[in-house]
N, C-alpha and C. Protein backbone atom coordinates (compact mmCIF):
# COMPACT_ATOMS: atom_id res chain seq x y z
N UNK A 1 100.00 138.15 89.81
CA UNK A 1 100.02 136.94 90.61
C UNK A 1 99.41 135.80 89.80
N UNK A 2 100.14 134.42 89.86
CA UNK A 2 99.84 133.60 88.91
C UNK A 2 98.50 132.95 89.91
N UNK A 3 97.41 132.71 89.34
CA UNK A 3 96.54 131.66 89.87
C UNK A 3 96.77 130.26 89.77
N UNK A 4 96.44 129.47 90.50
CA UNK A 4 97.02 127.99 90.34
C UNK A 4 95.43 126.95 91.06
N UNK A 5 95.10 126.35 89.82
CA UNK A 5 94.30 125.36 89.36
C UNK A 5 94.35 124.06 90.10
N UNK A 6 93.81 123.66 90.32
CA UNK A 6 93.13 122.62 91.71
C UNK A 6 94.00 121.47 90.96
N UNK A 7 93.88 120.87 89.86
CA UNK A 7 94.14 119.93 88.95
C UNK A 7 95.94 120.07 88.77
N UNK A 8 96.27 121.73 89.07
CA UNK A 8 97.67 121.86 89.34
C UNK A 8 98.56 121.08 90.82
N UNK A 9 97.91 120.90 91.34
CA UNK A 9 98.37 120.59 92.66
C UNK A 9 98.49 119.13 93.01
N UNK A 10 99.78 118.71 93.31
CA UNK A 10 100.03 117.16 92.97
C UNK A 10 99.04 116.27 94.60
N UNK A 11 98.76 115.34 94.57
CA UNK A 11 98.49 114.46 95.03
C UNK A 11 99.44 114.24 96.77
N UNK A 12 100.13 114.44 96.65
CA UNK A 12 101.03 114.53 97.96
C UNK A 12 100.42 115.54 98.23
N UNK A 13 100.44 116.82 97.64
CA UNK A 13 99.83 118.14 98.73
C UNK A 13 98.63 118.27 99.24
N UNK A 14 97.54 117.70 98.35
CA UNK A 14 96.16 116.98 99.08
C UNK A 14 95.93 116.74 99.96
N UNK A 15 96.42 115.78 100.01
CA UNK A 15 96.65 114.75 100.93
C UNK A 15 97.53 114.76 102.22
N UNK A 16 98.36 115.98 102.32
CA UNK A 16 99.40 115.96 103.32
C UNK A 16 98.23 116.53 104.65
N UNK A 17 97.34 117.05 104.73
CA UNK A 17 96.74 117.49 106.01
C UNK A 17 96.46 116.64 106.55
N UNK A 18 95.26 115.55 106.20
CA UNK A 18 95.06 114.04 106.87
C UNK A 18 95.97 113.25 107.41
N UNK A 19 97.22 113.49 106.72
CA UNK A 19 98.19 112.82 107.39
C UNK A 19 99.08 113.32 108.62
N UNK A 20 98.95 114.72 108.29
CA UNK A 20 99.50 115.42 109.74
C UNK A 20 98.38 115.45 110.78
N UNK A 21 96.92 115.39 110.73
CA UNK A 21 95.85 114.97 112.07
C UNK A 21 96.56 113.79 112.67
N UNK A 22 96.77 112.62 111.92
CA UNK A 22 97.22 111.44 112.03
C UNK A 22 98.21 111.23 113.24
N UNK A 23 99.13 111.92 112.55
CA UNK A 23 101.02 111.75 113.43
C UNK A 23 100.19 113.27 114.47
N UNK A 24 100.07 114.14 114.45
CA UNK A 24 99.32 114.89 115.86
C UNK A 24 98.90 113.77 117.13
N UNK A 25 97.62 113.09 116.59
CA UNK A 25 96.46 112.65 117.01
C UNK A 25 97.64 111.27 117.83
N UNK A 26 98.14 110.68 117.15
CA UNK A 26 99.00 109.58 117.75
C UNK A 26 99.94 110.35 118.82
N UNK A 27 101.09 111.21 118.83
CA UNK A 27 101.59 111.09 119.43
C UNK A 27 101.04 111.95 120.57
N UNK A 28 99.82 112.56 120.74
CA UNK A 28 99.51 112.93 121.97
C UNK A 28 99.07 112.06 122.54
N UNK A 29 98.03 111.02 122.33
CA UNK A 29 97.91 110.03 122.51
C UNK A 29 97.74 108.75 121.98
N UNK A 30 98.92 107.90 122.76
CA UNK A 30 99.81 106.86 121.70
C UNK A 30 98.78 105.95 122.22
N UNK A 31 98.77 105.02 121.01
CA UNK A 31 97.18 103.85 120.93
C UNK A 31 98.02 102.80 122.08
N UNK A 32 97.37 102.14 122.43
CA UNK A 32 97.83 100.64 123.34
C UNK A 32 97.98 99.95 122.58
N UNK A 33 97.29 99.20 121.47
CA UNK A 33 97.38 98.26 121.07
C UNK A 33 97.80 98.21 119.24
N UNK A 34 98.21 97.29 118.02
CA UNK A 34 98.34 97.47 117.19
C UNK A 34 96.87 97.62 116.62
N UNK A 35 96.05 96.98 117.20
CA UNK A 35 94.57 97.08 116.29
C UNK A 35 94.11 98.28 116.59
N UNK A 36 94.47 98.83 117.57
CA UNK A 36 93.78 100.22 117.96
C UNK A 36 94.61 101.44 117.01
N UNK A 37 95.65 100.98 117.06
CA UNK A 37 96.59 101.75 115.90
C UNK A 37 96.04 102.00 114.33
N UNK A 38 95.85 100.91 114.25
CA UNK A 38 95.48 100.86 113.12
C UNK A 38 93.96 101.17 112.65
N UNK A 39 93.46 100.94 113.05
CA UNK A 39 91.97 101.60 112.63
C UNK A 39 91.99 103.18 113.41
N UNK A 40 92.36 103.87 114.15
CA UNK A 40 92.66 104.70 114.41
C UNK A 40 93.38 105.90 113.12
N UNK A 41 94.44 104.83 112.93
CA UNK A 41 94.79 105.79 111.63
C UNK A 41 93.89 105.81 110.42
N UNK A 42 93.39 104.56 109.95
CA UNK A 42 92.30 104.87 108.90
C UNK A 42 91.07 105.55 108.84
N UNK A 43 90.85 105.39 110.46
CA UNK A 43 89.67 106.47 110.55
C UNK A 43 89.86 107.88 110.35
N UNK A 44 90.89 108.23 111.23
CA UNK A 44 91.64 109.11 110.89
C UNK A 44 91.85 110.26 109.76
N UNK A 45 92.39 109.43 108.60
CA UNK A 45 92.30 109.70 107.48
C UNK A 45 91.02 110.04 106.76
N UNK A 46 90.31 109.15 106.99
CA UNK A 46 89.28 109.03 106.51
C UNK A 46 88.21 110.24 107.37
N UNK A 47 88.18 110.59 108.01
CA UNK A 47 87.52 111.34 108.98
C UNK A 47 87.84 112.88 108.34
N UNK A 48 89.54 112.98 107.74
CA UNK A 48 89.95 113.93 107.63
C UNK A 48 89.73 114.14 105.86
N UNK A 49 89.21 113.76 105.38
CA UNK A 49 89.32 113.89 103.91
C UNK A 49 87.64 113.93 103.57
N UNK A 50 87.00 112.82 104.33
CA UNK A 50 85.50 112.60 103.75
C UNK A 50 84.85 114.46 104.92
N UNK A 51 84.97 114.18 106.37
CA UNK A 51 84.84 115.52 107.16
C UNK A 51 85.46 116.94 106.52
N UNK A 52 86.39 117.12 105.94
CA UNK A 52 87.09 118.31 105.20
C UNK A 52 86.64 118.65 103.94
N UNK A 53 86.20 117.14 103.68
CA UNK A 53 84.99 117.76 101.93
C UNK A 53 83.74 118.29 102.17
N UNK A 54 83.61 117.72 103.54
CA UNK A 54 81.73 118.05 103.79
C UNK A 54 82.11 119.36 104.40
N UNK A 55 82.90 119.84 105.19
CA UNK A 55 83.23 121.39 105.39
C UNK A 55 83.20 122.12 104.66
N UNK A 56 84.47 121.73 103.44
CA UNK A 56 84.61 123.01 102.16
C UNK A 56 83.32 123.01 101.56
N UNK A 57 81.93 122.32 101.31
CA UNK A 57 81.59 122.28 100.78
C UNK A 57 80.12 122.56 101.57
N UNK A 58 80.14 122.55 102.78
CA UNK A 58 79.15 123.51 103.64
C UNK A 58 79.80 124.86 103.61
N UNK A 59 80.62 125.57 103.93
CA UNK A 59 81.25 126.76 103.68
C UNK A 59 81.42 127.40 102.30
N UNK A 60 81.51 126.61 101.66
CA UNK A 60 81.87 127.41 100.32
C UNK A 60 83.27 127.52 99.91
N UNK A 61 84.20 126.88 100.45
CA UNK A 61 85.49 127.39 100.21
C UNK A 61 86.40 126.75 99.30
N UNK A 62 85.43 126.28 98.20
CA UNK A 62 86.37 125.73 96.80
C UNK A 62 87.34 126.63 96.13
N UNK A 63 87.07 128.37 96.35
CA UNK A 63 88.02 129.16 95.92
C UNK A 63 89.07 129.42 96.40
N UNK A 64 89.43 128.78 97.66
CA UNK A 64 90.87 129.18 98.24
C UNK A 64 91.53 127.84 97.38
N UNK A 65 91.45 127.24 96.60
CA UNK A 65 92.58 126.90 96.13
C UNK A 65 92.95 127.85 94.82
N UNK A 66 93.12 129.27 94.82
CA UNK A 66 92.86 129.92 94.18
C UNK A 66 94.57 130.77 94.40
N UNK A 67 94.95 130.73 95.64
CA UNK A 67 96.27 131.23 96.22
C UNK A 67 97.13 129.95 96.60
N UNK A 68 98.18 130.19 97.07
CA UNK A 68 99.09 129.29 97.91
C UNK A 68 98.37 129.56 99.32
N UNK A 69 98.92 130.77 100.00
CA UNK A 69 97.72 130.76 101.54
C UNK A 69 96.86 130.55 101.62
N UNK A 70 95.38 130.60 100.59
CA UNK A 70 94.55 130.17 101.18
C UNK A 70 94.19 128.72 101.47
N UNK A 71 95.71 128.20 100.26
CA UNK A 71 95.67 127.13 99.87
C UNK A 71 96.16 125.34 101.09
N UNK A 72 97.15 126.84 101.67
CA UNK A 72 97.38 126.40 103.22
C UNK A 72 96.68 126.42 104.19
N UNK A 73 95.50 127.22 104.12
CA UNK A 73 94.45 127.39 105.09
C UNK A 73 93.55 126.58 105.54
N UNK A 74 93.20 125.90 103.93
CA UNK A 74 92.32 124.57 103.63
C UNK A 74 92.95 123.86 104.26
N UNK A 75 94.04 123.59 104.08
CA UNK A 75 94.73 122.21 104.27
C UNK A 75 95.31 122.00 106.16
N UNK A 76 94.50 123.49 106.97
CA UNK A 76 94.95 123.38 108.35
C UNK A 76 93.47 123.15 108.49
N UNK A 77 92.39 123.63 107.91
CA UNK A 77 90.86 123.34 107.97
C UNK A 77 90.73 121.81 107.61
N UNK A 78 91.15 121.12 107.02
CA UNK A 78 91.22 119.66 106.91
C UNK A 78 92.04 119.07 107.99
N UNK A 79 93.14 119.42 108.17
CA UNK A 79 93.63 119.10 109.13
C UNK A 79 92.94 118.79 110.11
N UNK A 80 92.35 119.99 110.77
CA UNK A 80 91.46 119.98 112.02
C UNK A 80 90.45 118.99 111.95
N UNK A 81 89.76 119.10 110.86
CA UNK A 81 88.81 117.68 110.58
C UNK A 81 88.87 116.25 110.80
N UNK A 82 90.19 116.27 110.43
CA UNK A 82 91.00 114.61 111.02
C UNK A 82 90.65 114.48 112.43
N UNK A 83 91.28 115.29 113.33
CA UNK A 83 91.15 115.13 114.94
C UNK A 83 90.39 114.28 115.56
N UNK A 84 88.76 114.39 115.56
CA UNK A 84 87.86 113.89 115.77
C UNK A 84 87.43 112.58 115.26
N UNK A 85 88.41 112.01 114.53
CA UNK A 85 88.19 110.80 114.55
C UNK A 85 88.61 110.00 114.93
N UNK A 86 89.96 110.34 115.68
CA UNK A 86 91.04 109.45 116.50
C UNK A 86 90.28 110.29 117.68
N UNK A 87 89.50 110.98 118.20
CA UNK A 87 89.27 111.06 119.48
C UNK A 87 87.77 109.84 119.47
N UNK A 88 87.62 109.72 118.90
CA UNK A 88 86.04 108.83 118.52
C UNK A 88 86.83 107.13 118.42
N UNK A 89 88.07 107.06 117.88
CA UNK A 89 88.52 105.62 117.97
C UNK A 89 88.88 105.44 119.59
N UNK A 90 89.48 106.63 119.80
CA UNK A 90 90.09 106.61 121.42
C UNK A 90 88.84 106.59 122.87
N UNK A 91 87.91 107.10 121.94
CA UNK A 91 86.89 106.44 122.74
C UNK A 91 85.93 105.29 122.73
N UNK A 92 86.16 104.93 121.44
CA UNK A 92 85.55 103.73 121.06
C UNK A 92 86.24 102.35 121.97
N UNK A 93 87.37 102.24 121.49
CA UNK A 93 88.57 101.84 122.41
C UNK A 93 88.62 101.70 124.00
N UNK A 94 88.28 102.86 124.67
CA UNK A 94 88.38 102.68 125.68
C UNK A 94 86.87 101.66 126.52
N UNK A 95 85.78 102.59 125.77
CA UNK A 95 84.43 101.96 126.29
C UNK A 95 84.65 100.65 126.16
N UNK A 96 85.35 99.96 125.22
CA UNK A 96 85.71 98.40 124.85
C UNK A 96 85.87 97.95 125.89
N UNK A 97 87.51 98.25 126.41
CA UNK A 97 88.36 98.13 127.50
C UNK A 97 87.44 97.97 128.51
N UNK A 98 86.82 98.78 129.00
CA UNK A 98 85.49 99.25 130.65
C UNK A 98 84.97 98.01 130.28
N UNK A 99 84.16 97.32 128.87
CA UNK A 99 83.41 96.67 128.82
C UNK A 99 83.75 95.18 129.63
N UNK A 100 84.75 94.95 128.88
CA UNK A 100 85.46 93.53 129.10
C UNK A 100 86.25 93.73 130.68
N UNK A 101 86.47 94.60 131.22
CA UNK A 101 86.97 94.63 133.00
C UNK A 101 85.76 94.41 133.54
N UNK A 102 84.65 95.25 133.42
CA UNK A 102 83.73 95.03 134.17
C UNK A 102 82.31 94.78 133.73
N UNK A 103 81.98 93.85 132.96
CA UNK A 103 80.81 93.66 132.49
C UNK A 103 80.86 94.54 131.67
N UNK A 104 78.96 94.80 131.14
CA UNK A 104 78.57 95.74 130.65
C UNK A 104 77.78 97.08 131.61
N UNK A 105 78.61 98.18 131.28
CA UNK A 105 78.46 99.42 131.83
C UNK A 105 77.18 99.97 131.76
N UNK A 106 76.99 99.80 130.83
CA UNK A 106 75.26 100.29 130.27
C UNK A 106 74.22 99.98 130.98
N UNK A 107 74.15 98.62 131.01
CA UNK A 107 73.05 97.80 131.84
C UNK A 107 73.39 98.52 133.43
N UNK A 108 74.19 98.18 134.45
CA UNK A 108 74.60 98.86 135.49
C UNK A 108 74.51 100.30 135.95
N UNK A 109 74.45 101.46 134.50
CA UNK A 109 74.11 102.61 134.60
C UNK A 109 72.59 102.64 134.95
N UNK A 110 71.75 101.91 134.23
CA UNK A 110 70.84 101.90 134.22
C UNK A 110 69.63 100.97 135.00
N UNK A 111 70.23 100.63 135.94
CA UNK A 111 69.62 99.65 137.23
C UNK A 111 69.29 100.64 137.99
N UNK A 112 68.14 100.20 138.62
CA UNK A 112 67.46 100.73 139.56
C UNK A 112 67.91 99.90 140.72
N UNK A 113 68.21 100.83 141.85
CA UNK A 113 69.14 100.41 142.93
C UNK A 113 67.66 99.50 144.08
N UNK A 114 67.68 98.63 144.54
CA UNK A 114 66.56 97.50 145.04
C UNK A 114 66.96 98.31 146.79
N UNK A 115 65.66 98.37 146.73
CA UNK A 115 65.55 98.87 148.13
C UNK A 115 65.20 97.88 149.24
């Protein structure tokens, strides 16, 4: 079995997990707005590449690029990493939204009701 070298592996294949969190993360739930779109996806990305290095690299798992499967494995473990950052824009987003309908939420949580 041939081994295949990290430095072997082109730049598209890297990179293809972050981008499938991405198109996941959107079409389950599609952004409202273009600005929400868009930082959504960069976070996204970014969530899924900077979060998927700090994984492989709390785990230990620089040697699965050592196979093709394990090599796919990483790249569903990065994957997963993406997720959480379009759920963090989608909530960032929404608290926005609450903010500007109804004041600020925060302050109101935190009132003491006058007797």
């Amino acid at each position: 079995m041939r081994r295949i070298q990290f430095h072997q592996i082109t730049v598209h294949q890297r990179q293809s997990a972050p981008g499938l969190s991405v198109i996941v993360a959107i079409l389950m739930t599609p952004p409202r707005s273009t600005r929400e779109w868009a930082v959504g996806l960069i976070n996204t990305v970014v969530t899924g590449i900077g979060g998927g290095a700090i994984a492989v690299q709390h785990f230990r798992l620089q040697e699965w690029v050592d196979s093709i499967t394990r090599l796919v494995a990483l790249g569903g473990f990065i994957f997963g990493c993406g997720l959480p950052g379009w759920a963090i824009v989608c909530w960032a987003f929404k608290r926005q939204r609450e903010e500007s309908r109804y004041g600020n939420p925060e302050f109101d949580t935190f009132r003491v009701p006058s007797a």
